[in-house]
Protein backbone atom coordinates (compact mmCIF):
# COMPACT_ATOMS: atom_id res chain seq x y z
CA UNK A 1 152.25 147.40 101.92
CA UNK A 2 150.88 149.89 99.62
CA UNK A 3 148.85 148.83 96.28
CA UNK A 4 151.64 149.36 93.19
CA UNK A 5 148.52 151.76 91.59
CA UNK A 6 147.94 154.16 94.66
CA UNK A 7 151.67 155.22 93.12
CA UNK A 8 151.18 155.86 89.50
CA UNK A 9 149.20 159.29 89.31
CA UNK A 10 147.74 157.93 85.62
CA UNK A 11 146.15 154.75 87.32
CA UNK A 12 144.32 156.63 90.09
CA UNK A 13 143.30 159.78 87.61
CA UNK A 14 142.01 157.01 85.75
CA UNK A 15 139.80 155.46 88.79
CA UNK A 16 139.04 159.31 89.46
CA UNK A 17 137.46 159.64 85.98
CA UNK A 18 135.38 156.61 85.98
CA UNK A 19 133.85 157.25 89.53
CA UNK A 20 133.03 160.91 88.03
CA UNK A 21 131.54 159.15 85.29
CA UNK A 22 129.69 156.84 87.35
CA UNK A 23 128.30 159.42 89.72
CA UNK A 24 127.23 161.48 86.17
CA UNK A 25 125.55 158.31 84.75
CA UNK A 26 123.39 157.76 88.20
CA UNK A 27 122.34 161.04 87.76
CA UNK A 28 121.33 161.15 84.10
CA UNK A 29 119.05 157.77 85.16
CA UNK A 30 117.85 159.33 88.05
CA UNK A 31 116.67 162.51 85.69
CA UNK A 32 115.39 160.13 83.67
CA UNK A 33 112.71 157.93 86.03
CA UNK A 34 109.21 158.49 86.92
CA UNK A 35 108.51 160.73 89.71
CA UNK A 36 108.60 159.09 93.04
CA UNK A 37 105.38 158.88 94.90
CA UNK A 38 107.26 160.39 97.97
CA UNK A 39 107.66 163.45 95.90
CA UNK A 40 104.31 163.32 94.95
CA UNK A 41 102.46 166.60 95.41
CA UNK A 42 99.13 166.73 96.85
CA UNK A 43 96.23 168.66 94.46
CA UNK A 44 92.53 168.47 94.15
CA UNK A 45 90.63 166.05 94.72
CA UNK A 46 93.20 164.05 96.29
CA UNK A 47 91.81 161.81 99.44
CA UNK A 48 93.94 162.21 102.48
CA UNK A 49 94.01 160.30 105.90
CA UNK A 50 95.25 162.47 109.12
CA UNK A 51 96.65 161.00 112.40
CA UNK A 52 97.50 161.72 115.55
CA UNK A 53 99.32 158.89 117.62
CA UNK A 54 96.94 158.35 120.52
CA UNK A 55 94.04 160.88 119.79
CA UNK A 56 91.46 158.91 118.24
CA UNK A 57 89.19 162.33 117.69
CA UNK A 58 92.09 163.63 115.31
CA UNK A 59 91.65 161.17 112.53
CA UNK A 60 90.04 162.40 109.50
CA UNK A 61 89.44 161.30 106.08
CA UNK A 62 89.79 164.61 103.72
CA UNK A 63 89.64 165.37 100.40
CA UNK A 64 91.25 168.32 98.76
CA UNK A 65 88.91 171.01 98.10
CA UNK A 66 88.92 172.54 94.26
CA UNK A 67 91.14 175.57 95.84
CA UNK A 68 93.40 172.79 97.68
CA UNK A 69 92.43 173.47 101.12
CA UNK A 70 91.54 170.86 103.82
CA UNK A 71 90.22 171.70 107.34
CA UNK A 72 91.49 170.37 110.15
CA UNK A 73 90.44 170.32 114.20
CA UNK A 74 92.69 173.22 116.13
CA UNK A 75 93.90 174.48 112.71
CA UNK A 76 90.97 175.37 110.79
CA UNK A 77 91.13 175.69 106.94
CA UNK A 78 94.97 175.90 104.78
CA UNK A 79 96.70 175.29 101.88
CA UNK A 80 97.89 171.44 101.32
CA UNK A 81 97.55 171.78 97.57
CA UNK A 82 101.49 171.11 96.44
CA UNK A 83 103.00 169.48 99.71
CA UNK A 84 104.27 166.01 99.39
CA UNK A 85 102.51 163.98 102.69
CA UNK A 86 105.59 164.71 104.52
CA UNK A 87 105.48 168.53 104.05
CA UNK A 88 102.04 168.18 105.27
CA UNK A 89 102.84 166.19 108.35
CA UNK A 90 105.79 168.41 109.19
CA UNK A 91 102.91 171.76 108.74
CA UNK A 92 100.20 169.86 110.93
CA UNK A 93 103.01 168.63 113.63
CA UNK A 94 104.53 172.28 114.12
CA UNK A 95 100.82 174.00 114.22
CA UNK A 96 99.62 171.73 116.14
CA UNK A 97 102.32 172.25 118.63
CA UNK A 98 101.79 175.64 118.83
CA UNK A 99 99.60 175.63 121.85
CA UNK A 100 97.64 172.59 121.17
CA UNK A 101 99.08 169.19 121.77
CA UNK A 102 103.05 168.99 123.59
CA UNK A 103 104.49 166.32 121.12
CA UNK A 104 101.91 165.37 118.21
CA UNK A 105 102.63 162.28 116.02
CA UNK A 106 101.38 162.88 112.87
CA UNK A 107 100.60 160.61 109.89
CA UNK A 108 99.02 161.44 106.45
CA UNK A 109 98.37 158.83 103.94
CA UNK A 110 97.12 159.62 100.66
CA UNK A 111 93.66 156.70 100.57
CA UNK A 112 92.40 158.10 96.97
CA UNK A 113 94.45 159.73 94.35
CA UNK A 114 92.27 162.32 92.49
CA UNK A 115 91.42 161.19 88.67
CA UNK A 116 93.16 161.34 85.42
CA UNK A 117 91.56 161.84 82.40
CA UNK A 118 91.89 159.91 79.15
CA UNK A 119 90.13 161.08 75.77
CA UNK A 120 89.90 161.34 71.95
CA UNK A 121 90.37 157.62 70.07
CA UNK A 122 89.76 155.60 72.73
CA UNK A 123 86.42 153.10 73.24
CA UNK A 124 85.42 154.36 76.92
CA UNK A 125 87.25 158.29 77.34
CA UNK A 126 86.75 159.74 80.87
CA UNK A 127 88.14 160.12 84.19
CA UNK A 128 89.69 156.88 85.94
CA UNK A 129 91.25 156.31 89.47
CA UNK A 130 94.83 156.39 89.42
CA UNK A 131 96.60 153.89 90.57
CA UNK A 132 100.66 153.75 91.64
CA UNK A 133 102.95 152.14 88.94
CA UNK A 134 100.42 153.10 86.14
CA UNK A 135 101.45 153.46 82.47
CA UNK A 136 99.86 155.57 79.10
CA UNK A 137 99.42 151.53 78.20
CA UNK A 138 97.29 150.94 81.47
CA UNK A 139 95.90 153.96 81.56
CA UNK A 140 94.63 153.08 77.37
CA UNK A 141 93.49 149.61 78.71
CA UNK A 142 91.28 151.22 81.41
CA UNK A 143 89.66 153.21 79.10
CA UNK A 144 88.55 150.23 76.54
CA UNK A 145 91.65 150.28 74.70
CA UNK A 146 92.17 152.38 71.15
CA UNK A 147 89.47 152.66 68.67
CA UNK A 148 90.79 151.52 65.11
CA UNK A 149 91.28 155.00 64.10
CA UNK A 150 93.85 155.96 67.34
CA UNK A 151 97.29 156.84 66.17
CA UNK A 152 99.50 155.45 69.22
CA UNK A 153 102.24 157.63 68.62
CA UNK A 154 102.09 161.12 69.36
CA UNK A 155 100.22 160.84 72.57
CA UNK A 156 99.52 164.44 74.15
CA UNK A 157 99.49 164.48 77.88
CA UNK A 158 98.77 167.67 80.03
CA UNK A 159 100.08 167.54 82.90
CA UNK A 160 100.49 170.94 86.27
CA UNK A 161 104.12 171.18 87.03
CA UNK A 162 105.18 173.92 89.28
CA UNK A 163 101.24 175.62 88.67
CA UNK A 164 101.77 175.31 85.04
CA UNK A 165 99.72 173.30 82.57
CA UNK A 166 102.43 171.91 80.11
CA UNK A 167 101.74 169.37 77.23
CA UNK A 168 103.81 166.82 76.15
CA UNK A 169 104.29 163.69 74.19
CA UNK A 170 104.34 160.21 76.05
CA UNK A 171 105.19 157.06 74.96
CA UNK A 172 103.28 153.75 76.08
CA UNK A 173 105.83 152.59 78.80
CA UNK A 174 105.68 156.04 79.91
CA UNK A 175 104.26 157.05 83.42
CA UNK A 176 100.96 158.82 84.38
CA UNK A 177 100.09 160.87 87.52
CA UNK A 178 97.36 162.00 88.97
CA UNK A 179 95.43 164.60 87.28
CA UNK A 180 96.92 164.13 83.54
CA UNK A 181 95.13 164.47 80.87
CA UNK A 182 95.64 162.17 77.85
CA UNK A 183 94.48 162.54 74.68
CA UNK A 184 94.57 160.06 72.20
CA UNK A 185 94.54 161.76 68.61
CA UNK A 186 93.20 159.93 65.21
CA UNK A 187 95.88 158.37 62.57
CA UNK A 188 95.79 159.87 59.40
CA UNK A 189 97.42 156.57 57.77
């Protein structure tokens, strides 16, 4: 027996319209969240950890070079500045296999994030480990907290998006990355 609303075309437009709406919604939020550390692309100063399954002589602790190269046994020096760890485990698997190993296992893990910088009206400005799930507010507390002159609205971050330096204002539930740079201007009140 069929459901009396699968029959009236008003009742299922209407189901039609709020799934579109839901779908929409989950969007907007999605838009709206910090970037996900999977997403997370790799940049100076970054520390990374290489793998191959079974090859003890392939591991290597590397950190990104100030051009965003790493070198790497068989491969020699390349680009991982602005691959996510999985980009650069899919590069290192398919060179690798290119002569050099039959089925390589890779695994990168990212050991040190490089440093993001906090300065202007705060009691200990400078550069600070970053740390996953950080906020402006954590990232104020590591640096000694606001001086009595900080305005804590109108915080400036500067932040490389697609090779660009872009500023913007954060507020203190907002998230930090890796390699911001905050600056904490003076109040005027």
């Amino acid at each position: 027996m069929k459901s009396a609303h699968l029959n009236n075309p008003f009742l299922r437009l209407k189901e039609l319209l709020a799934f579109a709406l839901i779908i929409s919604f989950s969007g907007f939020l999605s838009a709206a969240e910090p970037m996900s550390l999977s997403r997370y692309e790799l940049g100076s100063g970054d520390k990374i950890s290489i793998s191959v399954y079974g090859e003890e002589d392939m591991e290597k602790e590397l950190i990104l070079t100030d051009a965003g190269t790493i070198s790497y046994p068989f491969l020699g020096e390349f680009k991982a500045k602005g691959l996510t760890v999985g980009q650069l485990e899919a590069l290192i698997t398919k060179r690798l296999k290119q002569g050099y190993f039959i089925d390589p296992r890779v695994s990168v893990s990212i050991k040190e994030y490089r440093k993001f910088f906090v300065s202007g009206e705060v009691k200990s400005p400078g550069g600070f480990s970053f740390e996953p799930g950080l906020t402006l507010e954590k990232a104020v507390a590591l640096a000694g907290g606001f001086t009595q002159r900080a305005s804590k609205k109108g915080i400036m971050v500067t932040r490389e998006e697609n090779g660009k330096a872009i500023e913007r204002e954060l507020s203190l539930n907002d998230s930090v990355l890796p390699g911001d740079i905050i600056v904490i201007n003076e109040s005027f009140f």
